[in-house]
Protein backbone atom coordinates (compact mmCIF):
# COMPACT_ATOMS: atom_id res chain seq x y z
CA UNK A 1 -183.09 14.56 62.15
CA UNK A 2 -183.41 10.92 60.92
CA UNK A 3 -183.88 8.30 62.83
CA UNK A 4 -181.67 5.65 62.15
CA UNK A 5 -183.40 2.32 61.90
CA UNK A 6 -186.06 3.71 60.01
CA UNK A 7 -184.46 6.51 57.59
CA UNK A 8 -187.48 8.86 57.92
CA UNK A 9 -187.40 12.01 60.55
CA UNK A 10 -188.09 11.80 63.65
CA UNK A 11 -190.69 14.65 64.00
CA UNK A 12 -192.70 12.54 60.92
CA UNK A 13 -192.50 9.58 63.11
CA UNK A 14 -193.85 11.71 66.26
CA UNK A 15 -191.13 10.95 68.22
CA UNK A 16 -190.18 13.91 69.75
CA UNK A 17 -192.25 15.62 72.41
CA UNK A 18 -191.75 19.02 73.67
CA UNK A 19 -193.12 20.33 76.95
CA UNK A 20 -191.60 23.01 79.12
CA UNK A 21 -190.71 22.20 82.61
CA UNK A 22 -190.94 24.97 85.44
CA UNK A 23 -189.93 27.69 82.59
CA UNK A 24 -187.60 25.66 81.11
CA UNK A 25 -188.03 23.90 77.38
CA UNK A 26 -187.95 20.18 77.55
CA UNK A 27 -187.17 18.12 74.09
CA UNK A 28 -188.05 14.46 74.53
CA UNK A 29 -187.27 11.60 72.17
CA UNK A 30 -188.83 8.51 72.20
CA UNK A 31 -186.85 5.86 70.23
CA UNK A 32 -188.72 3.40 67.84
CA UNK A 33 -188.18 0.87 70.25
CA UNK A 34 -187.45 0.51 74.11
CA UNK A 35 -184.54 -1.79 72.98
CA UNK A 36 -182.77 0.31 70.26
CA UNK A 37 -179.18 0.14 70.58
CA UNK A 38 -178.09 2.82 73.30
CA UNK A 39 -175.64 4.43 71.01
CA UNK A 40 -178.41 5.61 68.51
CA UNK A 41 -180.83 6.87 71.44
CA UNK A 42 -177.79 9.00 72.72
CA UNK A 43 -176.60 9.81 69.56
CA UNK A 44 -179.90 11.42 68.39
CA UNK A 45 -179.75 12.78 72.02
CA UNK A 46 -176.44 14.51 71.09
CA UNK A 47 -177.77 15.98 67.68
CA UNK A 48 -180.73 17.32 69.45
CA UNK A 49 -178.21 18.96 71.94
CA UNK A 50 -175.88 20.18 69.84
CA UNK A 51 -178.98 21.65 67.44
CA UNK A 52 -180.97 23.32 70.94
CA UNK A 53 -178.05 24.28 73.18
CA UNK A 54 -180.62 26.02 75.23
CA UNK A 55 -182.61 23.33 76.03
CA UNK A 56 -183.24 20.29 78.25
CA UNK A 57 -183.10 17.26 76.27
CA UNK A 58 -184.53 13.52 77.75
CA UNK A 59 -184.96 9.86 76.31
CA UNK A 60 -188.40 8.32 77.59
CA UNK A 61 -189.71 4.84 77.27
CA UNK A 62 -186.62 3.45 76.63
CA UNK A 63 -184.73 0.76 78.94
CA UNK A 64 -181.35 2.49 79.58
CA UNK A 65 -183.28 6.00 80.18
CA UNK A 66 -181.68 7.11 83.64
CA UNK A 67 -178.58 6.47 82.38
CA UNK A 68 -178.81 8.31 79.00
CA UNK A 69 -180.50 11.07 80.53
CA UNK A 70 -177.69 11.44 83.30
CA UNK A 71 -175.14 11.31 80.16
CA UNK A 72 -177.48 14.27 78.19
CA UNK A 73 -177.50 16.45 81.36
CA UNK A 74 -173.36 16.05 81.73
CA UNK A 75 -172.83 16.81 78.43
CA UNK A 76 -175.79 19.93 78.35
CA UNK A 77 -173.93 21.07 81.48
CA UNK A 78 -170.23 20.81 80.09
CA UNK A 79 -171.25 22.71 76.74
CA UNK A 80 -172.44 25.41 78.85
CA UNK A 81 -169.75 25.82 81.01
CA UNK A 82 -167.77 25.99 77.59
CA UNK A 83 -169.67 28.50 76.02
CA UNK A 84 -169.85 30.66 79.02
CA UNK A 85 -166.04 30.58 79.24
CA UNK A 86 -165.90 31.29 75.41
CA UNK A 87 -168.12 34.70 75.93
CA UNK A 88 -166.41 36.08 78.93
């Protein structure tokens, strides 16, 4: 994935930290700047999501990150709940 105010990856940049979290996989992205515009924190966010279904995915050091992170865990939730409907 590329970050978007830089144009290089975000894994070259080391912004992306993973750590598991009782059992579960965490993926945590740490934008360029605390004051990146919110729609390219949660839209790398997204990409992460929609890449790692599986996983828990959080923005850290960043100004607006209880709200993102309360908007990741929604949408994590609601593509579950989809997918579980789409198996059974």
């Amino acid at each position: 994935m590329i970050e978007p105010e830089t144009g290089i990856s975000i894994l070259d940049l080391g912004l992306v930290r993973v750590t598991r979290e009782g059992g579960e996989l965490v993926i945590t992205y740490i934008p360029v700047s605390a004051y990146t515009p919110p729609i390219l924190s949660m839209s790398i966010g997204i990409q992460i999501l929609k890449k790692c279904e599986k996983v828990k995915v959080m923005i850290d050091n960043y100004y607006l990150k209880d709200e993102i992170n309360r908007r990741l865990e929604a949408i994590r939730n609601e593509l579950s709940r989809i997918s579980s409907k789409t198996i059974t």
